[in-house]
N, C-alpha and C. Protein backbone atom coordinates (compact mmCIF):
# COMPACT_ATOMS: atom_id res chain seq x y z
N UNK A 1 7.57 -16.38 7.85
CA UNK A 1 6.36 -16.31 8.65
C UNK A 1 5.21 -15.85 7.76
N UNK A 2 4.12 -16.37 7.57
CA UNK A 2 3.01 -15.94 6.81
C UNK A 2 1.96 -15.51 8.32
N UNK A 3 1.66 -14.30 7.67
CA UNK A 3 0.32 -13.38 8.43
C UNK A 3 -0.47 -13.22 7.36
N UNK A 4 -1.73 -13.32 7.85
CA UNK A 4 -3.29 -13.06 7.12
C UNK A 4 -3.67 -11.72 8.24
N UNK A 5 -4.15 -10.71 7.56
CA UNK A 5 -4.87 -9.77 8.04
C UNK A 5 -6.60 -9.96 8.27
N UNK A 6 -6.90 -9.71 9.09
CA UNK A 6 -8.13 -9.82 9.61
C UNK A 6 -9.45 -8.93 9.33
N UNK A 7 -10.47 -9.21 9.04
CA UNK A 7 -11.85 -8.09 8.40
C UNK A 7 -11.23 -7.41 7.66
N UNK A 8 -11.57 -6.29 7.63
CA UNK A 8 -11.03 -5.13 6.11
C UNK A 8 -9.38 -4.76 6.38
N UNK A 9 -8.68 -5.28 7.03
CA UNK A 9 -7.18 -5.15 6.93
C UNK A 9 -6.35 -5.24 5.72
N UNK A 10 -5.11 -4.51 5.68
CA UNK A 10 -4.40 -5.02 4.48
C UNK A 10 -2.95 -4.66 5.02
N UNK A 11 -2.21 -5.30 4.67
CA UNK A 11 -0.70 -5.01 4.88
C UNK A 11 -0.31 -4.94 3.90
N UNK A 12 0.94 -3.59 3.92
CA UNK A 12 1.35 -2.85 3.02
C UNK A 12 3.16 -2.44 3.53
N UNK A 13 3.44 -3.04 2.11
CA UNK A 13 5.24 -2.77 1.87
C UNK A 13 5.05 -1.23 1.19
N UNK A 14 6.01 -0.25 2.29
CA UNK A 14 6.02 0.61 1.55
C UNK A 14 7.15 0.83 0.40
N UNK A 15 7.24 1.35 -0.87
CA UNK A 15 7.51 1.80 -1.93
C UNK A 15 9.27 2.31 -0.97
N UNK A 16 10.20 2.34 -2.16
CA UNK A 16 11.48 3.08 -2.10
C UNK A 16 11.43 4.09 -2.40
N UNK A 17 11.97 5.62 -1.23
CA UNK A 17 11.39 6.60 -1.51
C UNK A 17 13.09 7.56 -2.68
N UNK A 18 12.30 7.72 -3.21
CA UNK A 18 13.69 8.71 -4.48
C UNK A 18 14.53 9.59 -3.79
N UNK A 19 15.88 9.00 -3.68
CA UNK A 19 16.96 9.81 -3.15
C UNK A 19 17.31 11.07 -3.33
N UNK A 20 16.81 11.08 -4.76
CA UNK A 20 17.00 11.99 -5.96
C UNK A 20 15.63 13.54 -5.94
N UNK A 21 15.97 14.40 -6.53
CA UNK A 21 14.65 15.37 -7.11
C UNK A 21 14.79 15.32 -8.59
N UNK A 22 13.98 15.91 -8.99
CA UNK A 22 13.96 15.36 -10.25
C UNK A 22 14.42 16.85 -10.75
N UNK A 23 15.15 17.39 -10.14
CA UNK A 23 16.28 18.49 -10.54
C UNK A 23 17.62 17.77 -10.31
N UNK A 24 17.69 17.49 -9.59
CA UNK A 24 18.64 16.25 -9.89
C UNK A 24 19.55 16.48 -8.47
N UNK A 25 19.22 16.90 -7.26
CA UNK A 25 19.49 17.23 -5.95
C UNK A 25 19.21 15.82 -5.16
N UNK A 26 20.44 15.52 -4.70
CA UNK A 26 20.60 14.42 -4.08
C UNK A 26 19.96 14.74 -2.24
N UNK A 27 19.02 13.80 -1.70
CA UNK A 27 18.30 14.24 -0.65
C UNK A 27 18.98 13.07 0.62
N UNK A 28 19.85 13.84 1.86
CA UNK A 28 19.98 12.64 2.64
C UNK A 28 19.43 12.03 3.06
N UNK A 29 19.29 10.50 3.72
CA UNK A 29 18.19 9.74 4.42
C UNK A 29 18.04 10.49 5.47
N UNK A 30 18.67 11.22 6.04
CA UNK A 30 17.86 11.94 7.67
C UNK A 30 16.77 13.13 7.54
N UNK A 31 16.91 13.27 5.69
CA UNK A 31 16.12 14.46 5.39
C UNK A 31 14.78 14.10 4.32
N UNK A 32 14.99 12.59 4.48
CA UNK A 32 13.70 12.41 3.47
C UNK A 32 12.59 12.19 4.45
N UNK A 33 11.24 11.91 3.93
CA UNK A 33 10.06 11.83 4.09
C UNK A 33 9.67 9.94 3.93
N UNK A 34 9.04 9.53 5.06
CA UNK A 34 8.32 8.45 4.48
C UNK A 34 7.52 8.31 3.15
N UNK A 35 8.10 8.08 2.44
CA UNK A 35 6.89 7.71 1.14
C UNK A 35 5.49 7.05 1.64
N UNK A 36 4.78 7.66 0.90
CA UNK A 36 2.91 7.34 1.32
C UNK A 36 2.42 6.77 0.37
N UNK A 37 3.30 5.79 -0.54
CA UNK A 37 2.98 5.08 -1.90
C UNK A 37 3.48 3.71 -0.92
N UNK A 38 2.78 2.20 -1.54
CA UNK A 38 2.89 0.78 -0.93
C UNK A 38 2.39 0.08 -1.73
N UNK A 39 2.76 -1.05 -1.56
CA UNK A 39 2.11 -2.42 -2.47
C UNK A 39 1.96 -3.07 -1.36
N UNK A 40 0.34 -3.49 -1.48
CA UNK A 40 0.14 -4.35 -0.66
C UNK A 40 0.36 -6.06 -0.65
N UNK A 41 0.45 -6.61 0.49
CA UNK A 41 1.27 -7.64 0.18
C UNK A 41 0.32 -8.67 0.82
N UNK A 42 -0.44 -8.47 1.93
CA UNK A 42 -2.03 -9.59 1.95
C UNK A 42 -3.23 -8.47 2.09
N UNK A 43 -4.04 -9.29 2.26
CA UNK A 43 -5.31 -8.55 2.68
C UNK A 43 -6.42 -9.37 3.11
N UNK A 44 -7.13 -8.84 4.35
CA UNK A 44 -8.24 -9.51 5.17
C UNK A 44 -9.14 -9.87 3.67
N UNK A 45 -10.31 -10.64 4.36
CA UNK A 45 -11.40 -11.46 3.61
C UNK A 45 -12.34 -10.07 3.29
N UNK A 46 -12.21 -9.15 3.92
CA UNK A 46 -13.63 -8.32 4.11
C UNK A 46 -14.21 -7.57 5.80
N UNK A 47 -15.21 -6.99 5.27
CA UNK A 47 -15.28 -6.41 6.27
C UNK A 47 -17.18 -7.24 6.50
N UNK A 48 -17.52 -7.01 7.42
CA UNK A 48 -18.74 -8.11 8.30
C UNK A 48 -19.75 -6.91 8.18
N UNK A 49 -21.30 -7.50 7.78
CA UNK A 49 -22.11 -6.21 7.81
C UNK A 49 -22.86 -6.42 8.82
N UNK A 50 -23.92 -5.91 9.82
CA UNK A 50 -24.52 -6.14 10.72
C UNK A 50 -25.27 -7.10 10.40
N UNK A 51 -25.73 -7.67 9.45
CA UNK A 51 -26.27 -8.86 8.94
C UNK A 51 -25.89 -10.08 8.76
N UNK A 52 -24.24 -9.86 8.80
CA UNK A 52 -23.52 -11.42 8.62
C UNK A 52 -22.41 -11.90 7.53
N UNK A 53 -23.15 -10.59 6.52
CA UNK A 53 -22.88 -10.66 5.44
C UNK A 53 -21.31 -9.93 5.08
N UNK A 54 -20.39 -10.71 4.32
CA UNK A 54 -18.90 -10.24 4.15
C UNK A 54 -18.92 -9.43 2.75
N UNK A 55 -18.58 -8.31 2.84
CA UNK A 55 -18.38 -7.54 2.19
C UNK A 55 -16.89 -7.51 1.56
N UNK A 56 -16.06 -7.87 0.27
CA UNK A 56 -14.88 -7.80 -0.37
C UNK A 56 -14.51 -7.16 -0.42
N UNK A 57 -13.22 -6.80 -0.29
CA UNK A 57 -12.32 -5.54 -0.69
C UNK A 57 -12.73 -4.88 -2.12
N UNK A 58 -12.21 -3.76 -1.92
CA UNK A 58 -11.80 -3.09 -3.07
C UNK A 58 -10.20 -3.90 -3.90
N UNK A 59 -9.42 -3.47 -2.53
CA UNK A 59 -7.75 -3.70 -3.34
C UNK A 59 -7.58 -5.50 -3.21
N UNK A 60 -6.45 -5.57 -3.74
CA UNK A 60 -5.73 -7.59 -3.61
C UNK A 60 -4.44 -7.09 -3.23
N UNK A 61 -3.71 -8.18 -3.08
CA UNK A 61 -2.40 -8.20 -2.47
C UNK A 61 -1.82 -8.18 -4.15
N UNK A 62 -0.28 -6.92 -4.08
CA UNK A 62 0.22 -6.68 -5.30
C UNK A 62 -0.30 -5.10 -6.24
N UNK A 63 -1.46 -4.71 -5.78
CA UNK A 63 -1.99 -2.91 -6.02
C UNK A 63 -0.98 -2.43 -4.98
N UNK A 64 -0.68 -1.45 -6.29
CA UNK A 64 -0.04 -0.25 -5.54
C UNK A 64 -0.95 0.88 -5.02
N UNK A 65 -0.67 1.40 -3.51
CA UNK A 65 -1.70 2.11 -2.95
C UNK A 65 -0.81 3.58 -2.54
N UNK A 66 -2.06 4.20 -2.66
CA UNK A 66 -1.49 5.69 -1.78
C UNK A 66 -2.46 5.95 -0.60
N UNK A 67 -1.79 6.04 0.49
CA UNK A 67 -2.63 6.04 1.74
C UNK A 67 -1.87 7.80 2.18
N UNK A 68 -2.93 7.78 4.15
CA UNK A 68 -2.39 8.70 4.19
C UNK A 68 -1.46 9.05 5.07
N UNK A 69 -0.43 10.53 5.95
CA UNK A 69 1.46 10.22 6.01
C UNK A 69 0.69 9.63 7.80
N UNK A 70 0.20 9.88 8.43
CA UNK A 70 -0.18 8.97 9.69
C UNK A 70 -1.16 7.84 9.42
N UNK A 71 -1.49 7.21 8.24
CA UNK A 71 -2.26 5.95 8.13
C UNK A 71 -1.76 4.96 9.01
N UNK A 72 -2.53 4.01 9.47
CA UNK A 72 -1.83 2.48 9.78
C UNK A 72 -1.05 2.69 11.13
N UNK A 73 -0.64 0.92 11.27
CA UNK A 73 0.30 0.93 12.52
C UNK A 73 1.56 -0.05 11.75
N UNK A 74 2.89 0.48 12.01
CA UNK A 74 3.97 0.25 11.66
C UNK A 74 3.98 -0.84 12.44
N UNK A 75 4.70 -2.25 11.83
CA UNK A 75 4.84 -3.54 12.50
C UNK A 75 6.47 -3.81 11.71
N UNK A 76 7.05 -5.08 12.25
CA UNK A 76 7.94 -5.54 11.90
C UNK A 76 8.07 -6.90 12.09
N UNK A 77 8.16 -7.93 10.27
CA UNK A 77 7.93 -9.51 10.58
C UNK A 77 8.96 -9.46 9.41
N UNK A 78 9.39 -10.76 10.19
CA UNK A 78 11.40 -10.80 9.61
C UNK A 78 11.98 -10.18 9.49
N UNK A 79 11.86 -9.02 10.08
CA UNK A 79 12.88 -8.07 10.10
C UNK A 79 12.68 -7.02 8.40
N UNK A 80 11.32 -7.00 8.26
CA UNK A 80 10.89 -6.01 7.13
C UNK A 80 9.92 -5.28 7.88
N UNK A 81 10.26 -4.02 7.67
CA UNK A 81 9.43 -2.80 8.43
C UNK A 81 7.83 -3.12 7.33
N UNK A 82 6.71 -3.48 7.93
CA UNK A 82 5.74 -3.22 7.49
C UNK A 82 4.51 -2.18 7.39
N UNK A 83 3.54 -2.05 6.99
CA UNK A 83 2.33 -1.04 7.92
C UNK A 83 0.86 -1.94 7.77
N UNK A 84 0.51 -2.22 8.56
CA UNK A 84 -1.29 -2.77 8.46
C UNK A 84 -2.14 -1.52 8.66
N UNK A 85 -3.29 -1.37 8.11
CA UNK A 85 -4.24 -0.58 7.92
C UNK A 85 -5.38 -1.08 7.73
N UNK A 86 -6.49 -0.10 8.09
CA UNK A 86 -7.62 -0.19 7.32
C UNK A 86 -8.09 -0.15 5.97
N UNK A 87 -9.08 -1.10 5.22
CA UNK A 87 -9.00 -0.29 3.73
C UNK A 87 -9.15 1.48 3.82
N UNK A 88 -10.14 1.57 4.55
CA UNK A 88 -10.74 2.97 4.61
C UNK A 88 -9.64 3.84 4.77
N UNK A 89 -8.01 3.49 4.97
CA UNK A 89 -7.32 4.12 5.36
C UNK A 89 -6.47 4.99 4.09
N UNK A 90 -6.92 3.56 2.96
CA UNK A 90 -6.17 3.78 1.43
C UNK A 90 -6.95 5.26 0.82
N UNK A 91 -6.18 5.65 0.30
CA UNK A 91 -6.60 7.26 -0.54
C UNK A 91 -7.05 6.70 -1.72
N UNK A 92 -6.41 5.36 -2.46
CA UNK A 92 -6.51 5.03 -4.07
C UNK A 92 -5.48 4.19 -4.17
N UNK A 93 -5.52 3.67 -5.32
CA UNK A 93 -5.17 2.32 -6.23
C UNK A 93 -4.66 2.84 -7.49
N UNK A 94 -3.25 3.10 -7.82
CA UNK A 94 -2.15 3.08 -8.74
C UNK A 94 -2.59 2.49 -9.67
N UNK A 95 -3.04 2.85 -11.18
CA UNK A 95 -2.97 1.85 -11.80
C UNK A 95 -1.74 3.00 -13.01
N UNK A 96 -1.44 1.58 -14.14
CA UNK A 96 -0.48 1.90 -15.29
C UNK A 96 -1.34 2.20 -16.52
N UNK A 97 -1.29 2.77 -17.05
CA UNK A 97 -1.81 2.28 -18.37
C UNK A 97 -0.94 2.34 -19.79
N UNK A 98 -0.85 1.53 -20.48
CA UNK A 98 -0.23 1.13 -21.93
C UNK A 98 -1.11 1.33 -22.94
N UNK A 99 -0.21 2.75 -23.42
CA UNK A 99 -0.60 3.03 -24.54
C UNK A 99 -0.25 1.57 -26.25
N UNK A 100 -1.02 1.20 -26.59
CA UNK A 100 -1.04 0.60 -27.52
C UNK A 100 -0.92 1.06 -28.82
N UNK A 101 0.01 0.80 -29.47
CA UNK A 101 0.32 1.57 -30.90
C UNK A 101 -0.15 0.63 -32.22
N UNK A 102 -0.34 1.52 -32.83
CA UNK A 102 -1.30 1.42 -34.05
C UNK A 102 -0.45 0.75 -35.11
N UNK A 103 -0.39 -0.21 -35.57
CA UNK A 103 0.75 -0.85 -36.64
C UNK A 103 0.34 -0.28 -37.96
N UNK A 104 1.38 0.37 -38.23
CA UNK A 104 1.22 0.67 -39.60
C UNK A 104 1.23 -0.05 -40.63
């Protein structure tokens, strides 16, 4: 099934949350936390200004986002738990960066 999100919408796969601590304490699923990290997977055209005019996102489908732990409304298409939101809902945009090494 393909869905398009509508004005400033974005749908978002949330992230696998670490079973683990990084002490190395194994955490059960009845005792973890929703992770508040996602990759978004579409996103509306924009949001409409009183003028007419469409305003672009910030994020694309594929940024990893950190929103916040009640953001969004939880949906379910094919049987994958999703969340749609507002942009305004995102905290920020994950990025990586690669360090590049100097050839000797």
């Amino acid at each position: 099934m393909k869905f398009r999100p509508l004005q400033d919408r974005v749908l978002i796969r949330r992230v696998t949350a670490e079973a683990k601590t990084a002490g190395g304490i194994i955490i059960p699923d009845t005792a973890q936390e929703k992770p508040m990290e996602g990759e978004i997977v579409a996103a509306g055209p924009g949001a409409r200004s009183e003028d007419g005019k469409i305003h672009p996102l910030d994020v694309k489908p594929g940024d990893r986002v950190l929103f916040g732990k009640w953001s969004g409304t939880e949906i379910k298409l094919d049987g994958e738990d999703l969340i749609i939101m507002k942009e305004s809902d995102i905290l920020g945009v994950l990025t990586t960066t690669v360090a590049k090494k100097k050839a000797a």
